[in-house]
C-alpha atoms as a PDB file:
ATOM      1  CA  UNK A   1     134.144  96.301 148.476  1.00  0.00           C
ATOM      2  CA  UNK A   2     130.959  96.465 149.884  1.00  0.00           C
ATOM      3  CA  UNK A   3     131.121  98.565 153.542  1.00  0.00           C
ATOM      4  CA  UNK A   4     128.221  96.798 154.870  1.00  0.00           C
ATOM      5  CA  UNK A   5     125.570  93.878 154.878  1.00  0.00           C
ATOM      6  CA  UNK A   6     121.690  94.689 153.068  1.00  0.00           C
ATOM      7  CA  UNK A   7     120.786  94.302 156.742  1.00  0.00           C
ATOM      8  CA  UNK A   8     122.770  96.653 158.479  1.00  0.00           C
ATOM      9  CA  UNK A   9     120.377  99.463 157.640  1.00  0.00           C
ATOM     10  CA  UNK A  10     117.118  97.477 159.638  1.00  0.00           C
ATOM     11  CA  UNK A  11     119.588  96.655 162.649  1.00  0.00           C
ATOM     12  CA  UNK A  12     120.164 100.431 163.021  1.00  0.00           C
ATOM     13  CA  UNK A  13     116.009 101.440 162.881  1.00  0.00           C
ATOM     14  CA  UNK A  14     114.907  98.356 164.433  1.00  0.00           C
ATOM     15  CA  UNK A  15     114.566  99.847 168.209  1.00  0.00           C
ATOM     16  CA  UNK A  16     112.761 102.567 166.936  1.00  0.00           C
ATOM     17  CA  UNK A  17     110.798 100.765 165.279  1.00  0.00           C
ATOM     18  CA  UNK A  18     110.319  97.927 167.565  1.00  0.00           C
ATOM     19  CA  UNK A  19     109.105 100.920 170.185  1.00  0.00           C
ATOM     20  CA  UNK A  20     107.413 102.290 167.658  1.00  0.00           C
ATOM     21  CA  UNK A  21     104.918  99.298 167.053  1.00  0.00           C
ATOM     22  CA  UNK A  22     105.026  98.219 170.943  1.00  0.00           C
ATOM     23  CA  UNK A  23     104.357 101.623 172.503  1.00  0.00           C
ATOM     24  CA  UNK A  24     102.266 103.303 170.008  1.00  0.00           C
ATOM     25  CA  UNK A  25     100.507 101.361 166.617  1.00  0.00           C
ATOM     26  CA  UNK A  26     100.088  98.408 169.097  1.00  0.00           C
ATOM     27  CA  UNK A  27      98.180 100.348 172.050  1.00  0.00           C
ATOM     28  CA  UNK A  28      96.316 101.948 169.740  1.00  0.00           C
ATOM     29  CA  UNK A  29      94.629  98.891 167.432  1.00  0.00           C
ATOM     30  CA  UNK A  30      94.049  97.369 170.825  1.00  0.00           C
ATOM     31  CA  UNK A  31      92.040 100.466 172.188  1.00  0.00           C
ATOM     32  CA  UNK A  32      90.198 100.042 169.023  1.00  0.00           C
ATOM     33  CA  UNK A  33      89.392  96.530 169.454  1.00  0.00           C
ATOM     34  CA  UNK A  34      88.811  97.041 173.094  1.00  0.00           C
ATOM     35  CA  UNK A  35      86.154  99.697 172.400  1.00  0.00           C
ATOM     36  CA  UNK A  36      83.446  97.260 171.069  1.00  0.00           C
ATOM     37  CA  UNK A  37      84.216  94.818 173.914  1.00  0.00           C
ATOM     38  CA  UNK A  38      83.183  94.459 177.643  1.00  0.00           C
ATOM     39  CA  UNK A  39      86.610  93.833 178.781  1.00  0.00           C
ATOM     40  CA  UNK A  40      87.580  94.299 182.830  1.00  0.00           C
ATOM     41  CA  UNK A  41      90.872  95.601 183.665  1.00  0.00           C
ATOM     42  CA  UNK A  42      92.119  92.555 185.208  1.00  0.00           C
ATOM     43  CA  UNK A  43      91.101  90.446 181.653  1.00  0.00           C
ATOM     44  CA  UNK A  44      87.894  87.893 181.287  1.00  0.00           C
ATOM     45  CA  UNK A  45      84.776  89.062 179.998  1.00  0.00           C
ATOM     46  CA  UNK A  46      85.568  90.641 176.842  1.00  0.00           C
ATOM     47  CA  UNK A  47      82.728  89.636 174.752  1.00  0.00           C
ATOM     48  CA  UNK A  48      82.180  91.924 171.672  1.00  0.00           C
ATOM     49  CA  UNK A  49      79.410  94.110 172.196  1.00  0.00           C
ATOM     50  CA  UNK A  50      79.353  95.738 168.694  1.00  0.00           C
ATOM     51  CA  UNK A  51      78.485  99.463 169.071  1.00  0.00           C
ATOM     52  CA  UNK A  52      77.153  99.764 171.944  1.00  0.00           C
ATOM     53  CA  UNK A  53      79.799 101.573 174.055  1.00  0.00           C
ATOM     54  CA  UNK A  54      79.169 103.839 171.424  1.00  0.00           C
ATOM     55  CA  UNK A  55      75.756 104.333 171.916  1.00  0.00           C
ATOM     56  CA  UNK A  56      75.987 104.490 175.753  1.00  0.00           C
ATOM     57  CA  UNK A  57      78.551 107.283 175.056  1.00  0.00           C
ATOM     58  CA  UNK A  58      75.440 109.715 173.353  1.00  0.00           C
ATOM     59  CA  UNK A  59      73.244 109.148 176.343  1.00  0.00           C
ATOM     60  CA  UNK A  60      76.109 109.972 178.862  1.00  0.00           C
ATOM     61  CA  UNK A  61      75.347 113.230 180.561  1.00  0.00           C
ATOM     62  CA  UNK A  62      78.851 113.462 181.725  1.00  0.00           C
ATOM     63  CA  UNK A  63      80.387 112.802 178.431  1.00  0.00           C
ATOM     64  CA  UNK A  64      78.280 115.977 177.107  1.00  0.00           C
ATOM     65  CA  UNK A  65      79.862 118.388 179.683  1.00  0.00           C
ATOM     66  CA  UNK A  66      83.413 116.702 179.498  1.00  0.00           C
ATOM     67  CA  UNK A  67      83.113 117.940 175.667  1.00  0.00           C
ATOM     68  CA  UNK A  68      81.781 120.941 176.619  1.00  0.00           C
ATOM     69  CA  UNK A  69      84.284 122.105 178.844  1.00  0.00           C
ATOM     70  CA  UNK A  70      86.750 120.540 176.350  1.00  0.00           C
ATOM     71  CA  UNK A  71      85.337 123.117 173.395  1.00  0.00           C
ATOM     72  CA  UNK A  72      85.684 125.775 176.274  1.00  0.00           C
ATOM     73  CA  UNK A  73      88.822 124.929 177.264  1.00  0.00           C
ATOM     74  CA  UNK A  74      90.142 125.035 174.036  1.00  0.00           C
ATOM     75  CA  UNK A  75      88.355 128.307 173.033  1.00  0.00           C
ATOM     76  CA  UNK A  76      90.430 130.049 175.516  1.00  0.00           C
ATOM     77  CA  UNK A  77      93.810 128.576 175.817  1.00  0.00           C
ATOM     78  CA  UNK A  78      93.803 128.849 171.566  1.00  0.00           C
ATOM     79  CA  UNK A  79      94.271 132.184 171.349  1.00  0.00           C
ATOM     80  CA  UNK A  80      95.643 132.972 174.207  1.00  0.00           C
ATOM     81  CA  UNK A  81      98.929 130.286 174.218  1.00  0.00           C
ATOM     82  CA  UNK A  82      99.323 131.107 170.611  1.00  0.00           C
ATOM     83  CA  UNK A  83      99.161 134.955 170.720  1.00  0.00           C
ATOM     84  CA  UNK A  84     101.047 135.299 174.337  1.00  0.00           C
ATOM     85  CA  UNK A  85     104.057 133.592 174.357  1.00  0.00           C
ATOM     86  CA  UNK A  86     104.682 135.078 170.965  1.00  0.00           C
ATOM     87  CA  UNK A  87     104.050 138.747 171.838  1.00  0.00           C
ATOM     88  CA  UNK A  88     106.234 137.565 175.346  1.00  0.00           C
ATOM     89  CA  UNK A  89     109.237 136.161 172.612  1.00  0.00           C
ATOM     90  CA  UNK A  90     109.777 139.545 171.114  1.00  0.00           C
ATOM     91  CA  UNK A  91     109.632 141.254 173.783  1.00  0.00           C
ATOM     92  CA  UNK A  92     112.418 139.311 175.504  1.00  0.00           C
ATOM     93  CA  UNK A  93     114.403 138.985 172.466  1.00  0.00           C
ATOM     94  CA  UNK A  94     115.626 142.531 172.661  1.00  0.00           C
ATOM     95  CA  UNK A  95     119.200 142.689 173.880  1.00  0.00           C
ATOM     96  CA  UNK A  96     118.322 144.682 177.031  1.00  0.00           C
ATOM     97  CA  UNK A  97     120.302 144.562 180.051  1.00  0.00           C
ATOM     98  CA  UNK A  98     118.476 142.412 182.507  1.00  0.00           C
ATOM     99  CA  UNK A  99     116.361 140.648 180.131  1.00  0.00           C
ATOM    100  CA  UNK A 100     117.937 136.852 181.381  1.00  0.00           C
ATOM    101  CA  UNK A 101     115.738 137.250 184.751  1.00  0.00           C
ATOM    102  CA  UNK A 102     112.429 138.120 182.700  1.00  0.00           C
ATOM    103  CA  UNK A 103     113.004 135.029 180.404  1.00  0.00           C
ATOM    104  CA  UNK A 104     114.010 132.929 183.715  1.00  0.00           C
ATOM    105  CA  UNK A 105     110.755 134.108 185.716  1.00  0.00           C
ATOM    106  CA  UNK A 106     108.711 133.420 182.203  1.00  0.00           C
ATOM    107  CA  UNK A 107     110.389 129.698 182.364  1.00  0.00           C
ATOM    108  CA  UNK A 108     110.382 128.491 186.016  1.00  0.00           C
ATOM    109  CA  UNK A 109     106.819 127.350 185.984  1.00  0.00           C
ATOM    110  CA  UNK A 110     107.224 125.013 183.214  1.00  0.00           C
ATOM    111  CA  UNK A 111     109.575 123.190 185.279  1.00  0.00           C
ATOM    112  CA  UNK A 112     107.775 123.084 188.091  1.00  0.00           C
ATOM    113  CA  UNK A 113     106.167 119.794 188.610  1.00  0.00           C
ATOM    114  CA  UNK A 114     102.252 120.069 187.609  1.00  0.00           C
ATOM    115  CA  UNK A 115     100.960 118.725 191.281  1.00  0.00           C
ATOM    116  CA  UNK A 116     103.169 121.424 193.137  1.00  0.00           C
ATOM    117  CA  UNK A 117     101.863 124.223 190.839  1.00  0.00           C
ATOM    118  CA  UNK A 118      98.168 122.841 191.092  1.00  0.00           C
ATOM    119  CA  UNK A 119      98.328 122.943 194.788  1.00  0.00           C
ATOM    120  CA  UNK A 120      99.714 126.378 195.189  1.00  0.00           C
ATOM    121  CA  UNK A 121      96.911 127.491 192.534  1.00  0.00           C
ATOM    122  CA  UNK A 122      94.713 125.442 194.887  1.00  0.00           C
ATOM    123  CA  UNK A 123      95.740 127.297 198.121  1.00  0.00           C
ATOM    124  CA  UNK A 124      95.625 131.024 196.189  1.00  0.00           C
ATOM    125  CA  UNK A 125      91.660 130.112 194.800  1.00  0.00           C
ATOM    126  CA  UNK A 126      90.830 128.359 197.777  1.00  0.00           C
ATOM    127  CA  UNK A 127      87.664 130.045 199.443  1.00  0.00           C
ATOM    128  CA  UNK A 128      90.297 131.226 202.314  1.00  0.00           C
ATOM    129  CA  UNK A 129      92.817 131.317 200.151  1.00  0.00           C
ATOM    130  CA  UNK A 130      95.360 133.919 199.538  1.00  0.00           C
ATOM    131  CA  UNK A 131      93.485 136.286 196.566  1.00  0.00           C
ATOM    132  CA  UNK A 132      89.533 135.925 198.535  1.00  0.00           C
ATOM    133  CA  UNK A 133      91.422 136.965 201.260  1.00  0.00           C
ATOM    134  CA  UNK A 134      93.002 140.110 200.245  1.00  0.00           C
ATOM    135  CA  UNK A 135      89.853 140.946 198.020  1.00  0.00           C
ATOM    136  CA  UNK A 136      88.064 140.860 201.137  1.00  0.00           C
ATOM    137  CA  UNK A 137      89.842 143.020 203.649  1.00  0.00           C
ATOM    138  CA  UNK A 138      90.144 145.188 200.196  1.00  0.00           C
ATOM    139  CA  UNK A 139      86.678 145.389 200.426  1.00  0.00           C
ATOM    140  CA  UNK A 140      85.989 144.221 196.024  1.00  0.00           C
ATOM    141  CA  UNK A 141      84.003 141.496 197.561  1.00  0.00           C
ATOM    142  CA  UNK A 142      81.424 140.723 200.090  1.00  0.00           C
ATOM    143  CA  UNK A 143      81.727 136.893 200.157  1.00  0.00           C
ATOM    144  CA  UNK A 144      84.327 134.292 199.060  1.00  0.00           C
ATOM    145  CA  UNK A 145      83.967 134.037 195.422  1.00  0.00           C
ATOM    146  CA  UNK A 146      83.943 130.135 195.076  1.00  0.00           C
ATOM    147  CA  UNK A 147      86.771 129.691 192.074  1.00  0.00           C
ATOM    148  CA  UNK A 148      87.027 125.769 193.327  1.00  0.00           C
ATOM    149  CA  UNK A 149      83.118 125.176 194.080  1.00  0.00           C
ATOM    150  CA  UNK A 150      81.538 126.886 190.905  1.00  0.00           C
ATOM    151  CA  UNK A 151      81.838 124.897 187.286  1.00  0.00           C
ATOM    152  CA  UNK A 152      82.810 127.245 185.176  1.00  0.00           C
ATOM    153  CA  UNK A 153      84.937 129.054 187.848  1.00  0.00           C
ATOM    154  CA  UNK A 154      86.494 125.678 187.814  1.00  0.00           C
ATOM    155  CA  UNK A 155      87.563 125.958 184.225  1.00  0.00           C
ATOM    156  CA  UNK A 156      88.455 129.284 184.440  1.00  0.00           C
ATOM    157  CA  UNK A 157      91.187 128.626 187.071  1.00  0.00           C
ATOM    158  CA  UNK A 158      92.057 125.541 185.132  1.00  0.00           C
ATOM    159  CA  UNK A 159      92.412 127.295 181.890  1.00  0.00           C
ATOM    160  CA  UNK A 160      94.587 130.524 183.621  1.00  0.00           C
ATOM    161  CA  UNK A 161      96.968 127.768 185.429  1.00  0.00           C
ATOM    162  CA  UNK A 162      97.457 125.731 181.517  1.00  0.00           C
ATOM    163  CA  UNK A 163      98.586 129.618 180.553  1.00  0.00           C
ATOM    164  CA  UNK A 164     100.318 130.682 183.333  1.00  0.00           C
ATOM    165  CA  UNK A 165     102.318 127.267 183.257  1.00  0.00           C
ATOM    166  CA  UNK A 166     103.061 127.184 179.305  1.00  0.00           C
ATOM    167  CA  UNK A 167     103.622 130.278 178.530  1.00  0.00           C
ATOM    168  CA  UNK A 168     107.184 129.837 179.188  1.00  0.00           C
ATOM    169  CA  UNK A 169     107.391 126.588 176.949  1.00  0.00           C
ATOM    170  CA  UNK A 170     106.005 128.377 173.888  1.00  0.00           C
ATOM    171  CA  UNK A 171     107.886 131.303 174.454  1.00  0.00           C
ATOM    172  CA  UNK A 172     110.888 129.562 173.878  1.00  0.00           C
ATOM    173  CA  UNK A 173     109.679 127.980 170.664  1.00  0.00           C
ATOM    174  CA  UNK A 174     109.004 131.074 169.298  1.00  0.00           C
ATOM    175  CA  UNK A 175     112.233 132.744 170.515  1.00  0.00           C
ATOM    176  CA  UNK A 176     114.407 129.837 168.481  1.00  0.00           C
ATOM    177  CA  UNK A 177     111.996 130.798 165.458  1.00  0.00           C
ATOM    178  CA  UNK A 178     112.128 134.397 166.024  1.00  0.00           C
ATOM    179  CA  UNK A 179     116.237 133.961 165.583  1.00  0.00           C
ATOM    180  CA  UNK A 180     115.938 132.667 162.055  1.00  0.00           C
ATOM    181  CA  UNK A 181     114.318 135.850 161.188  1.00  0.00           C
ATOM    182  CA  UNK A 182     116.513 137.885 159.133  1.00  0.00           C
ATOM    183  CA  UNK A 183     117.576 141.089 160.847  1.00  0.00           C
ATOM    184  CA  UNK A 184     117.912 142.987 157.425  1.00  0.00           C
ATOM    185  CA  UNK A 185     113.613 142.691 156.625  1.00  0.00           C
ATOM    186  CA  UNK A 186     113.278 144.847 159.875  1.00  0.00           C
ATOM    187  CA  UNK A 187     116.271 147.362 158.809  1.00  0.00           C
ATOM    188  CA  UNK A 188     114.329 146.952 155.276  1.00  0.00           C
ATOM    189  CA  UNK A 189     110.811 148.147 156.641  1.00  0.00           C
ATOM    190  CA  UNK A 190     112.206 150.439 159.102  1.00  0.00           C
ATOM    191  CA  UNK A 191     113.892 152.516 155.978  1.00  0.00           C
ATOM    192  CA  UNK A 192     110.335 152.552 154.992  1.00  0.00           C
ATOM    193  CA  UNK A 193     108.868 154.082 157.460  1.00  0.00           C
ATOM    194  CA  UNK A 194     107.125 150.842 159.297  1.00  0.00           C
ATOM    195  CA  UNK A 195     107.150 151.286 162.695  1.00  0.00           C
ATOM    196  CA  UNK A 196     107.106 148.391 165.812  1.00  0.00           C
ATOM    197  CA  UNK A 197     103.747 147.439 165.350  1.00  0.00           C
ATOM    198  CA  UNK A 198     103.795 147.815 161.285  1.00  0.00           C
ATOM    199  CA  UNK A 199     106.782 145.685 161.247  1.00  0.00           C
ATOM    200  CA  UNK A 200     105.464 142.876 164.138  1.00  0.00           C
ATOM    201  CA  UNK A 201     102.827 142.217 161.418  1.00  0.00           C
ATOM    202  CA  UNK A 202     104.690 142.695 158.070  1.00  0.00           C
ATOM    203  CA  UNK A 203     107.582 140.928 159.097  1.00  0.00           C
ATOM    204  CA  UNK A 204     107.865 139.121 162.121  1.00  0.00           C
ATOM    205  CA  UNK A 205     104.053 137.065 161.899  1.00  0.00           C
ATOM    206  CA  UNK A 206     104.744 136.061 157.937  1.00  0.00           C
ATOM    207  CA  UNK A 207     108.489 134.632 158.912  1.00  0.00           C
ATOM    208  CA  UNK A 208     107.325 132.439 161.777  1.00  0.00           C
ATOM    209  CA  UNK A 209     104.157 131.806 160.614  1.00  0.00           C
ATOM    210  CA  UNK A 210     105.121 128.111 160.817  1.00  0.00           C
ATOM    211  CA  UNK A 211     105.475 127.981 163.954  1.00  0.00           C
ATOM    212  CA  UNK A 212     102.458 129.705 164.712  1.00  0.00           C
ATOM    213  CA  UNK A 213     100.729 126.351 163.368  1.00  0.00           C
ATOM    214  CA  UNK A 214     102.506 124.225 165.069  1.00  0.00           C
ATOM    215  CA  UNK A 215     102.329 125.780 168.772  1.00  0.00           C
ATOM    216  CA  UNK A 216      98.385 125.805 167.224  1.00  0.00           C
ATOM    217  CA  UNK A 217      98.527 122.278 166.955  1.00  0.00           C
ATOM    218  CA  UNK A 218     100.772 121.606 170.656  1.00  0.00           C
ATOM    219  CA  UNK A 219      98.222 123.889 172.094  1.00  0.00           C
ATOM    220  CA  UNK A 220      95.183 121.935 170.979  1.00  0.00           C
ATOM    221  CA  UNK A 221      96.236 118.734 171.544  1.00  0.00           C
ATOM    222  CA  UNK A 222      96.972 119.824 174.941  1.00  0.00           C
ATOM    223  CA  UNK A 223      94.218 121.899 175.968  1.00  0.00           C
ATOM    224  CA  UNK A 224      91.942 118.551 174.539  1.00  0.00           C
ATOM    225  CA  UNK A 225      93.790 116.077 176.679  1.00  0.00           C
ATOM    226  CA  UNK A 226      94.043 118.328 180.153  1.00  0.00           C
ATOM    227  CA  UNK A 227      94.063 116.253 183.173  1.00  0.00           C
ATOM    228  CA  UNK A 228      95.907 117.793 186.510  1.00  0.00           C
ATOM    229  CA  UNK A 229      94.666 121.088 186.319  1.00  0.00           C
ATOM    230  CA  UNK A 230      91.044 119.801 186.399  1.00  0.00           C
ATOM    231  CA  UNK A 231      91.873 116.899 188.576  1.00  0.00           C
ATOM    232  CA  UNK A 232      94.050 118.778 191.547  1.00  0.00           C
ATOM    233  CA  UNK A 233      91.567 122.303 191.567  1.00  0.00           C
ATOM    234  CA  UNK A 234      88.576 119.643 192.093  1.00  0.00           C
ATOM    235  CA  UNK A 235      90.380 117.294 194.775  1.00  0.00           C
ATOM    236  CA  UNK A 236      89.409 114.380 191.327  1.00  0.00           C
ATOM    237  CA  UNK A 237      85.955 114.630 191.824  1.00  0.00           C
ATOM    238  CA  UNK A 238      85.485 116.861 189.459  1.00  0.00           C
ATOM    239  CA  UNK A 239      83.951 119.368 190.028  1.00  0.00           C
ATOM    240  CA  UNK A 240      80.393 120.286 191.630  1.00  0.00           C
ATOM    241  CA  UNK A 241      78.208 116.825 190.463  1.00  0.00           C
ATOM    242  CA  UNK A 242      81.602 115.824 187.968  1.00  0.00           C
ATOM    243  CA  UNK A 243      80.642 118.168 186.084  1.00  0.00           C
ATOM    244  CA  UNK A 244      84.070 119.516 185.867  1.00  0.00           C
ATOM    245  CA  UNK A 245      85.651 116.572 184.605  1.00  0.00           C
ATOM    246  CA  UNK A 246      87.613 116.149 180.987  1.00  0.00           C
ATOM    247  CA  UNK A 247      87.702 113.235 178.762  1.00  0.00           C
ATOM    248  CA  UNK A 248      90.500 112.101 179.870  1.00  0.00           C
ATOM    249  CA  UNK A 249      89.053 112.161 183.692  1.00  0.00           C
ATOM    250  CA  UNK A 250      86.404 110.526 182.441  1.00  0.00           C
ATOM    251  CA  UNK A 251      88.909 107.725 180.259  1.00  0.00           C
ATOM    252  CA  UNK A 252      90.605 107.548 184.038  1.00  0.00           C
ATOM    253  CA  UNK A 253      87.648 106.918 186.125  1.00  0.00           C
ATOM    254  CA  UNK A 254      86.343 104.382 183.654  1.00  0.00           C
ATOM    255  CA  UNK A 255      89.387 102.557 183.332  1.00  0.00           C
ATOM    256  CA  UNK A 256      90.670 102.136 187.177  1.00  0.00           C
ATOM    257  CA  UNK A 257      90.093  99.331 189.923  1.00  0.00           C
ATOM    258  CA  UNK A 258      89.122  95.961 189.796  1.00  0.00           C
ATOM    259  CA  UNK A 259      86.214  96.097 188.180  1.00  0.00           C
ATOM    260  CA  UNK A 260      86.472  99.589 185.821  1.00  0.00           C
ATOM    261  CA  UNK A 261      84.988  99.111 182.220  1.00  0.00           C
ATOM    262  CA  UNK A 262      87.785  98.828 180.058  1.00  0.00           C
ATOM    263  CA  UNK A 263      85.715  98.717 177.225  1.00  0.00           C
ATOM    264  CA  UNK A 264      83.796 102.143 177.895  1.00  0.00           C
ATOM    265  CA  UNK A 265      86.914 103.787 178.723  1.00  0.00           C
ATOM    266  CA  UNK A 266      87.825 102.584 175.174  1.00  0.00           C
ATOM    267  CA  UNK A 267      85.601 104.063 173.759  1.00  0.00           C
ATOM    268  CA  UNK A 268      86.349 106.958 175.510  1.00  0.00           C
ATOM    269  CA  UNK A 269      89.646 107.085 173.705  1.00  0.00           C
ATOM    270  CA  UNK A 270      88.491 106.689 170.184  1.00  0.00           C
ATOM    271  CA  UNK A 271      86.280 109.448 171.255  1.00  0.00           C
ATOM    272  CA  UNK A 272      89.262 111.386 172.667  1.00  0.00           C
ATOM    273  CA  UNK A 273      91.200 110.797 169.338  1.00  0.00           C
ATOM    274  CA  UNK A 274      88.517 111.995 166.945  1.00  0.00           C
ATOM    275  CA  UNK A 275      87.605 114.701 168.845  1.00  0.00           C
ATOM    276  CA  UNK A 276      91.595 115.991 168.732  1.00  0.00           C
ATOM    277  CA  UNK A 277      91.703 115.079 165.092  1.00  0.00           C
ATOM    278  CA  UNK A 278      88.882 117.751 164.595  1.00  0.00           C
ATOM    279  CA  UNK A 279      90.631 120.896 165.383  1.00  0.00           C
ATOM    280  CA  UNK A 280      94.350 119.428 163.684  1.00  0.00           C
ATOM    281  CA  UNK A 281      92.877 119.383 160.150  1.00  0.00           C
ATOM    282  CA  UNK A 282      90.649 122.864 160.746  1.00  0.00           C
ATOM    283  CA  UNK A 283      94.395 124.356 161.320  1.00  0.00           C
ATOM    284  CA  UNK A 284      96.326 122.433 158.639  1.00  0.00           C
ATOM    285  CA  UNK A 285      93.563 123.134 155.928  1.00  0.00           C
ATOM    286  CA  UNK A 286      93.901 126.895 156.952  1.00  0.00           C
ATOM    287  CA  UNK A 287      97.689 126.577 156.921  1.00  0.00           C
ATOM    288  CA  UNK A 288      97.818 125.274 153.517  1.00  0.00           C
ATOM    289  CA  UNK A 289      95.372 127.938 152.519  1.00  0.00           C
ATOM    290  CA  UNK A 290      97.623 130.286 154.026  1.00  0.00           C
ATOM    291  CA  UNK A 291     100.529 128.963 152.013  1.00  0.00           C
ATOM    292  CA  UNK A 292      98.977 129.152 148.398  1.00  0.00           C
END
């Protein structure tokens, strides 16, 4: 006797995959088909235009320094949100008395909501803020050092408030890979002689190498698509003459009001997508090299 109907199987998956198609594959062949269009937020227009969003996009001055500060941005939160949070994970690990508050204090950013952490970041960077303040009556500086005004002083705060926030969040990816690690390949090196440092890079990098690639891959995607840092340090203008701004502040600024161009912003996204792509296969070809 037959325990269920050839359907039953498709009634299970179907809201997944209805969401699936509605919130993701559909979006995204629309942005497609938007991008060579003229479309308006609020619909009409829409003509196709062929390539030339595309075209406008190479002889946009601010699309040039949104991908420069995008290559930037992810030049420096790379290394750092990969190598960090997994030096921070062994660390904490150790069964040391205490050890809970260090992995709480690590953690309580990540759930702090990303305006409320922006706007304490703004009020420490601020030209009165808290840290120009006490560097001044320290006497290290003369003048307010302008960590909101200047552009890559801008990115700089951006990029240490993306690590200071996820740190946490990666640390605790590592830590659940870190506890898969047999305990008996450290007792094994330490009988040979390998000491902490020996056996961090013997033992613990080859086991979750893994996850090294894919905190790689969170971190890129992330540091590629960064929006509130950038947008609440620079009040969403920014930066000095927008120079500041991401892609995605860009996709934002394109898209919004009554009469944004839906079409441009688009384009934006394709750009966006390809431009995330990039880095994703660099890291999976090394992976796989890594794994022959």
């Amino acid at each position: 006797m037959r325990s269920h109907r050839w359907f039953t199987p498709w009634m299970l998956v179907a809201p997944a995959l209805i969401w699936l198609l509605g919130f993701s594959v559909w979006p995204s062949i629309n942005t497609l088909r938007l991008s060579f269009t003229d479309a308006k937020p609020l619909g009409g227009g829409a003509d196709f235009v062929g390539l030339r969003n595309y075209t406008d996009l190479l002889h946009d001055s601010q699309v040039r320094d949104a991908l420069l500060n995008s290559v930037v941005y992810l030049a420096i939160c790379l290394p750092l949100l990969t190598a960090l949070p997994l030096l921070i994970a062994v660390l904490v690990e150790k069964p040391i008395k205490g050890i809970a508050f260090f992995r709480t204090a690590f953690y309580t950013p990540v759930i702090a909501s990303a305006v409320v952490v922006g706007l304490l970041w703004t009020w420490l960077l601020d030209d009165r803020g808290f840290i120009n303040n006490v560097a001044q009556r320290l006497h290290v500086i003369q003048g307010p050092l302008p960590f909101l005004t200047d552009r890559w002083l801008v990115i700089i705060s951006a990029v240490s408030l993306t690590v200071w926030k996820g740190l946490g969040y990666y640390m605790i990816v590592y830590l659940a890979a870190l506890g898969n690690v047999g305990k008996d390949l450290h007792e094994a090196a330490m009988m040979d002689g390998a000491g902490p440092v020996r056996r961090f890079w013997s033992v613990t990098v080859p086991a979750v190498r893994g996850t090294i690639f894919l905190v790689a891959i969170l971190v890129c995607v992330a540091a590629l698509r960064v929006f509130s840092e950038l947008y609440i340090l620079t009040g969403g203008k920014g930066g000095p003459g927008g120079q500041d701004s991401s892609l995605v502040m860009l996709i934002q600024q394109y898209a919004r009001g009554f009469y944004g161009d839906l079409g441009y912003a688009s384009a934006l996204s394709v750009l966006l997508f390809v431009v995330t792509l990039i880095p994703m296969l660099i890291l999976a070809r090394l992976n796989a090299r890594g794994n022959r």
